[in-house]
C-alpha atoms as a PDB file:
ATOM      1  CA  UNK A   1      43.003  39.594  -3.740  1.00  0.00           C
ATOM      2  CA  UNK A   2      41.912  36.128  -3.856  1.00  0.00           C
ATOM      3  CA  UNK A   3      40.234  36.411  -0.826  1.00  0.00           C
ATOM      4  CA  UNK A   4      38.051  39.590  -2.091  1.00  0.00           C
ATOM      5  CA  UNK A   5      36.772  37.584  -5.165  1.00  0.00           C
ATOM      6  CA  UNK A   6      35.647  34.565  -3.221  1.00  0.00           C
ATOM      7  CA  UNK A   7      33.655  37.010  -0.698  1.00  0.00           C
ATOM      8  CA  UNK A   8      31.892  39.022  -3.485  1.00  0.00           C
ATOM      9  CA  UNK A   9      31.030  35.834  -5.550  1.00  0.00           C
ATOM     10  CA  UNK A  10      29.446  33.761  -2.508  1.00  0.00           C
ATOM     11  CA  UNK A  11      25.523  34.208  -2.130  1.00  0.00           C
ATOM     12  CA  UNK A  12      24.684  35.193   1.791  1.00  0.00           C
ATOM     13  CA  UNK A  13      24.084  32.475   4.012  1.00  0.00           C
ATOM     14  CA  UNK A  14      20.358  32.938   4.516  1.00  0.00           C
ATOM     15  CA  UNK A  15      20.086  32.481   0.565  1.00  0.00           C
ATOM     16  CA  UNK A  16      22.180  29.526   0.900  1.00  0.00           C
ATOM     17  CA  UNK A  17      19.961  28.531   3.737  1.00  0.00           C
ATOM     18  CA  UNK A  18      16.852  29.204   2.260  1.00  0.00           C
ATOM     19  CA  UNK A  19      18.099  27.069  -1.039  1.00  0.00           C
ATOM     20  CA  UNK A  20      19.104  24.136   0.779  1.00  0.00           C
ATOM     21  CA  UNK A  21      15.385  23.506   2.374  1.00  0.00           C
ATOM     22  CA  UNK A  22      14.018  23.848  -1.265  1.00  0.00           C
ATOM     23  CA  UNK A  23      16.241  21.398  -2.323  1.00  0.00           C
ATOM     24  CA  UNK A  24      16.233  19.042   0.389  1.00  0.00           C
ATOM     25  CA  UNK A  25      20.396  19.455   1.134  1.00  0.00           C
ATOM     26  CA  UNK A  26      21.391  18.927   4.761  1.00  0.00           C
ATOM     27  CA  UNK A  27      23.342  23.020   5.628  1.00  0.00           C
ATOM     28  CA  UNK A  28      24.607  22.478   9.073  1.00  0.00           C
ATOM     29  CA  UNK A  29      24.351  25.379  10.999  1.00  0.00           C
ATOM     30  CA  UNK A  30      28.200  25.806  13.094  1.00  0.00           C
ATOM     31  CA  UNK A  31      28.042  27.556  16.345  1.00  0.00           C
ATOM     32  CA  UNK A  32      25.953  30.917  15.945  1.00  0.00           C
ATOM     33  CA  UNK A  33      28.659  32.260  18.997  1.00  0.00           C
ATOM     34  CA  UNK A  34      31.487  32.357  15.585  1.00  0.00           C
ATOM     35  CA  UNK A  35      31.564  35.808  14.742  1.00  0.00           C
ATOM     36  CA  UNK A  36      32.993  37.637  11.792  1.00  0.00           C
ATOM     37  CA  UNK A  37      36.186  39.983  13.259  1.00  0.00           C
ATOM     38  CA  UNK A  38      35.277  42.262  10.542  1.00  0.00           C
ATOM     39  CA  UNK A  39      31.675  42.672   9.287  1.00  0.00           C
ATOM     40  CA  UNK A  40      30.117  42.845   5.660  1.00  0.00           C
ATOM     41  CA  UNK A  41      32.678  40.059   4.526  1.00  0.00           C
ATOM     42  CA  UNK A  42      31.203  36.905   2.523  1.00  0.00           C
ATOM     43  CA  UNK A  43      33.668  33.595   2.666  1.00  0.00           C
ATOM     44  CA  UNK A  44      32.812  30.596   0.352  1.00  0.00           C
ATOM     45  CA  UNK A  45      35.298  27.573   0.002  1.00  0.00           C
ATOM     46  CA  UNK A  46      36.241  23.904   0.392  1.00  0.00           C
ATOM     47  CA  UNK A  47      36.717  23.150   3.923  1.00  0.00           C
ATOM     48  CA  UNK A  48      40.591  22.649   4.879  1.00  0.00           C
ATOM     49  CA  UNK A  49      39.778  21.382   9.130  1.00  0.00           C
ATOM     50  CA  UNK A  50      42.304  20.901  11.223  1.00  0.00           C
ATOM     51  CA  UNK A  51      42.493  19.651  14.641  1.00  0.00           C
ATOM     52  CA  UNK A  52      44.798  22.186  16.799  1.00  0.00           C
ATOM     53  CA  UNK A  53      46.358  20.746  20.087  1.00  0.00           C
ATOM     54  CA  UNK A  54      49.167  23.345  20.483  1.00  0.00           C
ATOM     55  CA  UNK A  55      51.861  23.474  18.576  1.00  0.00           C
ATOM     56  CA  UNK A  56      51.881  26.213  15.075  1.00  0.00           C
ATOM     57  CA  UNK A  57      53.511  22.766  13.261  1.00  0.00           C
ATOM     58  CA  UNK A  58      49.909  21.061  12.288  1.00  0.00           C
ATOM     59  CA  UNK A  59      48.478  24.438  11.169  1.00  0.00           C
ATOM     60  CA  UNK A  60      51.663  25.047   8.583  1.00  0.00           C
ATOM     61  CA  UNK A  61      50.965  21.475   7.347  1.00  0.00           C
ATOM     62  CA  UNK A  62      47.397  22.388   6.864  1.00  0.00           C
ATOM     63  CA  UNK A  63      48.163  25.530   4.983  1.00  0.00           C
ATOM     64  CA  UNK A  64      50.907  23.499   3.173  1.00  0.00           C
ATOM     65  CA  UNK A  65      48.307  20.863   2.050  1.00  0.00           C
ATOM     66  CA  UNK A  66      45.559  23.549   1.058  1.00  0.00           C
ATOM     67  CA  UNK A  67      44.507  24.577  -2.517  1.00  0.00           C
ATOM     68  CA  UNK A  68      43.993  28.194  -3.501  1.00  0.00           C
ATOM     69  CA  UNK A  69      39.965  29.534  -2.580  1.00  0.00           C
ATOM     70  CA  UNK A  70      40.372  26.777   0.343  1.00  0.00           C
ATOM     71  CA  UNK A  71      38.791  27.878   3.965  1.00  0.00           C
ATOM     72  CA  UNK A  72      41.325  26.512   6.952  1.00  0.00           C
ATOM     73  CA  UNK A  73      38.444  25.161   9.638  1.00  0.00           C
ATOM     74  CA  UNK A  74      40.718  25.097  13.329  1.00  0.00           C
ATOM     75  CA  UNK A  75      39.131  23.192  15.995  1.00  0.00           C
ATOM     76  CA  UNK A  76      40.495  24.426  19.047  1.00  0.00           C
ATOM     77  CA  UNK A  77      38.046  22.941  21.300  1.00  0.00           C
ATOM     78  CA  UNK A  78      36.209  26.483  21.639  1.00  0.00           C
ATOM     79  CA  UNK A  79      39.240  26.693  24.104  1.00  0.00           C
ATOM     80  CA  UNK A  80      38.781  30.528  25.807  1.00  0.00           C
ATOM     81  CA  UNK A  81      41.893  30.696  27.616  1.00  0.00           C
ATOM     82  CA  UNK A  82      44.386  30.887  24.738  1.00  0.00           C
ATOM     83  CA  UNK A  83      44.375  31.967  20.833  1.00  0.00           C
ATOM     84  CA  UNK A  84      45.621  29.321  18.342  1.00  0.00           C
ATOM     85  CA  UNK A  85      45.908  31.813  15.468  1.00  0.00           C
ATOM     86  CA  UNK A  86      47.838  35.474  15.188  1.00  0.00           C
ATOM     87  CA  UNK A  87      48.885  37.672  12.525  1.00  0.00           C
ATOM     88  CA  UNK A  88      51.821  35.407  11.114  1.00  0.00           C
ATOM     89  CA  UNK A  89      49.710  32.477  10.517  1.00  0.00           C
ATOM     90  CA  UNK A  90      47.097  34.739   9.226  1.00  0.00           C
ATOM     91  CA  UNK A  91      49.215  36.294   6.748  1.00  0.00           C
ATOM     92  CA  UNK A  92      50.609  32.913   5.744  1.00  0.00           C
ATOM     93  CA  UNK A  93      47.270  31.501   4.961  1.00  0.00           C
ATOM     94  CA  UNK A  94      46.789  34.471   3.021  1.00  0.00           C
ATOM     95  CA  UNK A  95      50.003  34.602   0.991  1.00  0.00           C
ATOM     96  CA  UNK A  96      49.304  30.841   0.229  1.00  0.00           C
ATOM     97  CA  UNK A  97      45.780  32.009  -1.341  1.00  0.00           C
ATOM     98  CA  UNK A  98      43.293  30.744   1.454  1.00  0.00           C
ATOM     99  CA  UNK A  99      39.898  32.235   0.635  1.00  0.00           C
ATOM    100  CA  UNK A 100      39.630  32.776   4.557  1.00  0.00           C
ATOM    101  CA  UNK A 101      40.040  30.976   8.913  1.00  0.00           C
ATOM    102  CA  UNK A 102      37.134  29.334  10.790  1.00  0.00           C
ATOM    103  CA  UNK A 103      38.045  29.156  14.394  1.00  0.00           C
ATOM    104  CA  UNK A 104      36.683  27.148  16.840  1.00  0.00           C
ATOM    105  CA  UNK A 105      37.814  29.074  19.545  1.00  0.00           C
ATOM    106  CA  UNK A 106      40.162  32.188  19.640  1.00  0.00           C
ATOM    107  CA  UNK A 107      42.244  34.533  17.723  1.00  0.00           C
ATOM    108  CA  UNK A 108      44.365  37.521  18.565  1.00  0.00           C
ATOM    109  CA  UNK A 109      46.337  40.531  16.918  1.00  0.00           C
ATOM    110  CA  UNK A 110      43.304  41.520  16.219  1.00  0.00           C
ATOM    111  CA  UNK A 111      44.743  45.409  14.388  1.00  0.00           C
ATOM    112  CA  UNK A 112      47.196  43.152  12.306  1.00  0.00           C
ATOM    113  CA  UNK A 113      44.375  40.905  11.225  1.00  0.00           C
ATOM    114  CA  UNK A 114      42.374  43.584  10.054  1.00  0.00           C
ATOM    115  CA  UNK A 115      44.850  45.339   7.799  1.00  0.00           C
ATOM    116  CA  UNK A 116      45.774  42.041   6.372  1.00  0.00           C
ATOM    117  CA  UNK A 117      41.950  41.580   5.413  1.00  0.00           C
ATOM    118  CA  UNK A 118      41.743  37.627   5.195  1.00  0.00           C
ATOM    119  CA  UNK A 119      38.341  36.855   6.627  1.00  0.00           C
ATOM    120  CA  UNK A 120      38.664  35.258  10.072  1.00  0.00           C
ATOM    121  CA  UNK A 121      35.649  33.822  12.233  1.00  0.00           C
ATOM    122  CA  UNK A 122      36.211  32.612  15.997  1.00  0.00           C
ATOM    123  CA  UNK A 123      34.652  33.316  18.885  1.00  0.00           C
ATOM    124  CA  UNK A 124      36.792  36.637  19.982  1.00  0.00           C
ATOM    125  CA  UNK A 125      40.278  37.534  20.984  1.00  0.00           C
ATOM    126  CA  UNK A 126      42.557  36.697  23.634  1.00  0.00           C
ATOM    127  CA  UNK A 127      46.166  37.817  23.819  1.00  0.00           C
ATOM    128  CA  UNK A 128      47.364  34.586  24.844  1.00  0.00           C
ATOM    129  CA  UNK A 129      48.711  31.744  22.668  1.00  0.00           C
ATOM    130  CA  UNK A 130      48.663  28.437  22.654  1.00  0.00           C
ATOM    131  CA  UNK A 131      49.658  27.190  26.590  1.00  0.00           C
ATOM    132  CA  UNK A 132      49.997  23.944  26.261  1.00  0.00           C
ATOM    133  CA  UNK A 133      52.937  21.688  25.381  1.00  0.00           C
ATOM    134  CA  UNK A 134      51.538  19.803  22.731  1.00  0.00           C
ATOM    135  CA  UNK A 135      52.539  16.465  21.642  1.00  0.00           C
ATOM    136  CA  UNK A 136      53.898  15.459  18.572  1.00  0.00           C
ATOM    137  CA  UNK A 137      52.675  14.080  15.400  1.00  0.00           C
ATOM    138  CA  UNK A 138      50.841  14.915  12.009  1.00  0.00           C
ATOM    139  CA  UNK A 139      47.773  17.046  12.010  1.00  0.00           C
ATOM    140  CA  UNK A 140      44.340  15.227  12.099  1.00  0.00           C
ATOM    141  CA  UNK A 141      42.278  16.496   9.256  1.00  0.00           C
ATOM    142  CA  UNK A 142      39.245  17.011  10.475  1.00  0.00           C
ATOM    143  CA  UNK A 143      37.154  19.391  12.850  1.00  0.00           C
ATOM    144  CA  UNK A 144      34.531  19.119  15.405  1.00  0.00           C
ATOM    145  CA  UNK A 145      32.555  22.599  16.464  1.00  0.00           C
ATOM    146  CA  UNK A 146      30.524  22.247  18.913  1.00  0.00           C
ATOM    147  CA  UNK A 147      29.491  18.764  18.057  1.00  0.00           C
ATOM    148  CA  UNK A 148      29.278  19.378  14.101  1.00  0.00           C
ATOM    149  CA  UNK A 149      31.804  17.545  12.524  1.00  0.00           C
ATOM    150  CA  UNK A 150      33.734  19.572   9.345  1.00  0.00           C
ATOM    151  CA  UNK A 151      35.561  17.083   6.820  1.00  0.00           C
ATOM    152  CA  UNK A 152      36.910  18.132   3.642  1.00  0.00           C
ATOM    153  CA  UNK A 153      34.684  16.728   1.754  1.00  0.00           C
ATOM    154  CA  UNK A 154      32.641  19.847   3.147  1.00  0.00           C
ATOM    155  CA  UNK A 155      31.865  23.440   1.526  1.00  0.00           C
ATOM    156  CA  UNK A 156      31.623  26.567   4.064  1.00  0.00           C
ATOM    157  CA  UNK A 157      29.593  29.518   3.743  1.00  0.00           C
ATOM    158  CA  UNK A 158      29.969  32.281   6.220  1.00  0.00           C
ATOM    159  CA  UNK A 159      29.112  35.837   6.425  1.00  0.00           C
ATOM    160  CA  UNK A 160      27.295  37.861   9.349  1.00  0.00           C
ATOM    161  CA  UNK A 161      24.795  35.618  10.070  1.00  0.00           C
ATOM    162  CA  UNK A 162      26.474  32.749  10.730  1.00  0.00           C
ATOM    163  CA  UNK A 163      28.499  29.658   9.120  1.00  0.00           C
ATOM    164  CA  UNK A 164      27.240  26.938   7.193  1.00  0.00           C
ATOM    165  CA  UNK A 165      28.788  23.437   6.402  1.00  0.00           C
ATOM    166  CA  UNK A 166      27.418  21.919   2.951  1.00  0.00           C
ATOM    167  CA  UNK A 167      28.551  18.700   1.058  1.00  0.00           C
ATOM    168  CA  UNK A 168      31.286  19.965  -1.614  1.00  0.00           C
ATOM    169  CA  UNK A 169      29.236  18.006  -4.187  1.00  0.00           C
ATOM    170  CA  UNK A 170      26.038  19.570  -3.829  1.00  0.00           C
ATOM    171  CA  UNK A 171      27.550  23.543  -4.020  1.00  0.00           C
ATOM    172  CA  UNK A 172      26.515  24.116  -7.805  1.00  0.00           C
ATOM    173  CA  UNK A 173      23.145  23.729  -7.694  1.00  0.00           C
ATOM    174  CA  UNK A 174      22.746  25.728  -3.901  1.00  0.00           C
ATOM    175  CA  UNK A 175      24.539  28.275  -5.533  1.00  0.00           C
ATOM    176  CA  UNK A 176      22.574  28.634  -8.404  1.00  0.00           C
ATOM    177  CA  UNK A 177      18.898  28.461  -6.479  1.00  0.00           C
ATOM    178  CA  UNK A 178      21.089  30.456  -3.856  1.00  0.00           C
ATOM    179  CA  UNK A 179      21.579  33.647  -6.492  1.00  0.00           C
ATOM    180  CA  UNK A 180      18.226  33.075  -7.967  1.00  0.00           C
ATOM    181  CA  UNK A 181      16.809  33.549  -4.278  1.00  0.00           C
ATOM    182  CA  UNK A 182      18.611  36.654  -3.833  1.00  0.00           C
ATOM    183  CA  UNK A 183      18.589  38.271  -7.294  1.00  0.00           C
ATOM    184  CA  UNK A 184      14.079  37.888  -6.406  1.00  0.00           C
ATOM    185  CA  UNK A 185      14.352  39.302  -3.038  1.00  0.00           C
ATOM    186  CA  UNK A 186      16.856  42.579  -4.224  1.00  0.00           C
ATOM    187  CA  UNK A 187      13.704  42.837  -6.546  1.00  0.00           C
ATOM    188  CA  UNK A 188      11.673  43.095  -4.415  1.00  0.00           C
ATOM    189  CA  UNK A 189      13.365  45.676  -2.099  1.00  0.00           C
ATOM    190  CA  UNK A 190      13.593  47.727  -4.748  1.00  0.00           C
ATOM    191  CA  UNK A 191      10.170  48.011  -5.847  1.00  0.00           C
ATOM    192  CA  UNK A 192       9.308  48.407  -2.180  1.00  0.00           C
ATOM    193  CA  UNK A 193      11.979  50.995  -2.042  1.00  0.00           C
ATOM    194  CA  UNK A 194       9.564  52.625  -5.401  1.00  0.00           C
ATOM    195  CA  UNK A 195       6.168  52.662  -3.518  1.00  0.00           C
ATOM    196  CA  UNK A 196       4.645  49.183  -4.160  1.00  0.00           C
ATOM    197  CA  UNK A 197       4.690  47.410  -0.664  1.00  0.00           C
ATOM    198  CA  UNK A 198       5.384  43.938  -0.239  1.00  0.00           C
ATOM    199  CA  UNK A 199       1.656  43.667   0.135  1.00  0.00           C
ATOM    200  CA  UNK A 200       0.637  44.817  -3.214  1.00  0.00           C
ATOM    201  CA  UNK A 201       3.436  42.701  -4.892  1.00  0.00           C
ATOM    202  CA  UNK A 202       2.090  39.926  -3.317  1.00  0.00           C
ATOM    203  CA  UNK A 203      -1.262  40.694  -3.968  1.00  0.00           C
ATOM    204  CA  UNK A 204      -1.843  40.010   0.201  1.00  0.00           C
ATOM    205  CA  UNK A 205      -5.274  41.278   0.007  1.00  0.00           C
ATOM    206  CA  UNK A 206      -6.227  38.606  -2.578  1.00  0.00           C
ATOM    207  CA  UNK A 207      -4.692  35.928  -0.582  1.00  0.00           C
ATOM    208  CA  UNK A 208      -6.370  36.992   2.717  1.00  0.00           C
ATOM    209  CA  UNK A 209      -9.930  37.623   0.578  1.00  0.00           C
ATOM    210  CA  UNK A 210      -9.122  33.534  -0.629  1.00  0.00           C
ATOM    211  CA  UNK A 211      -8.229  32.499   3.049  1.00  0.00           C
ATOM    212  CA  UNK A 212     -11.587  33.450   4.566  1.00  0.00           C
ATOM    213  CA  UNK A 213     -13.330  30.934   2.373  1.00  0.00           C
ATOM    214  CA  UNK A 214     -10.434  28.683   2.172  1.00  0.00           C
ATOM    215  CA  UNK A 215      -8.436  28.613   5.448  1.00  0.00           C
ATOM    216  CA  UNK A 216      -6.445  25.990   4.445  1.00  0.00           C
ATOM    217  CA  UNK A 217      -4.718  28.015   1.807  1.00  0.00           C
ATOM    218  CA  UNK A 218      -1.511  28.529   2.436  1.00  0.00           C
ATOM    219  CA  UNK A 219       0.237  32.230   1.748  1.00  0.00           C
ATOM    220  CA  UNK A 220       2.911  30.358  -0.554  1.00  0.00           C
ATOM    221  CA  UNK A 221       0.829  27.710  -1.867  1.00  0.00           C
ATOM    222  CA  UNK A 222      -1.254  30.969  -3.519  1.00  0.00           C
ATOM    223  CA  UNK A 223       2.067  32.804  -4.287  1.00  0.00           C
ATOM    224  CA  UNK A 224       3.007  29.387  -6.619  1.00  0.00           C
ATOM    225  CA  UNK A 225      -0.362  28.670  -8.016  1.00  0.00           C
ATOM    226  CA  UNK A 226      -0.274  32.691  -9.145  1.00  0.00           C
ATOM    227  CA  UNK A 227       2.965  32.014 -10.381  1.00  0.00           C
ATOM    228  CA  UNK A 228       4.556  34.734  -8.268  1.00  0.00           C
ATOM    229  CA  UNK A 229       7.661  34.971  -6.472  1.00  0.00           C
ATOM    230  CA  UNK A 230       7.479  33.258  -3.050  1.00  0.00           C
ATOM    231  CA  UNK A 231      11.154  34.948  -1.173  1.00  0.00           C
ATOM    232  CA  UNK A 232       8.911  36.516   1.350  1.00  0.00           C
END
């Protein structure tokens, strides 16, 4: 599915992170309480937000608006009293080729959820829906979570360590550093994995021999100036 693709493609968020300090680009970090309902799932897309008050009409419109590879962002005011989002919407957003559901607040049919296999991060489950009798009008495009504001001129990144929110125009060259970052650091595993420790590949007893008379020296200012990887 759709879905599967844009999880397998998406570097992990603390790649993503870790690119986006190198290169000076502003990742806002949502609410570290938004959880994955299923873990080992990587979601990667243009942000679609929404502002729920109630009513299933504003969250159709969304999904009617949305582009294939698209991630719906529903701000439900971290409400924990009710769920905004089941199985039917779920499935819609799915059939419509959403790459995945950010939810500020809950969700429920959880079982249904799972064998449909869209990913979906909120803060839990509740079996109640929306209570309220919501008022009428078109659906505000935008989302706040928590205090961090999601427009769709945003990017999200989400896996189990949390979600981030990244301007849409600076995604190609996070991505790039992003898989560069990750493609050193499965390198590295695996040579640790062969025998050679972090330590040697690092050559930490070098850089600890250069410390003593230089104790300004910096652990990754040595790693550059060797010309050696610096993931640590």
């Amino acid at each position: 599915m759709h879905a599967a693709a844009a999880s397998v493609s998406a570097p992990p968020t603390a790649a993503v992170a870790d690119a986006a300090m190198r290169l000076g680009i502003d990742a806002r970090l949502a609410p570290v309480a938004l959880r994955p309902l299923v873990t080992g799932v990587r979601l990667s897309g243009r942000a679609r937000p929404v502002t729920h008050l109630g009513s299933v009409d504003v969250l159709l419109e969304t999904i009617d608006d949305a582009s294939p590879g698209e991630v719906m962002v529903i701000d439900n005011g971290g409400r924990l009293d009710e769920a905004c989002v089941g199985d039917l919407m779920v499935l819609e957003a799915e059939r419509a080729g959403l790459a995945g559901l950010v939810i500020w607040g809950l969700h429920r049919d959880s079982s249904q959820l799972r064998e449909i296999g869209l990913p979906v991060f909120s803060l839990g489950a509740c079996p109640y829906g929306p209570r309220r009798v919501p008022p009428a009008g078109r659906r505000m495009p935008s989302a706040v979570l928590d205090g961090v504001a999601v427009t769709e001129a945003d990017h999200v990144f989400a896996d189990d360590d949390g979600v981030l929110l990244v301007a849409a125009d600076r995604v190609g060259e996070l991505v790039e550093l992003a898989r560069a970052i990750q493609l050193t650091e499965t390198a590295q595993a695996e040579q640790m994995r062969d025998g050679t420790s972090l330590r040697e590949q690092l050559d930490f007893s070098g850089y600890r021999a250069r410390q003593a008379a230089e104790p300004e020296l910096t652990l990754r200012r040595y790693l550059q100036e060797r010309g050696g990887a610096i993931e640590v």
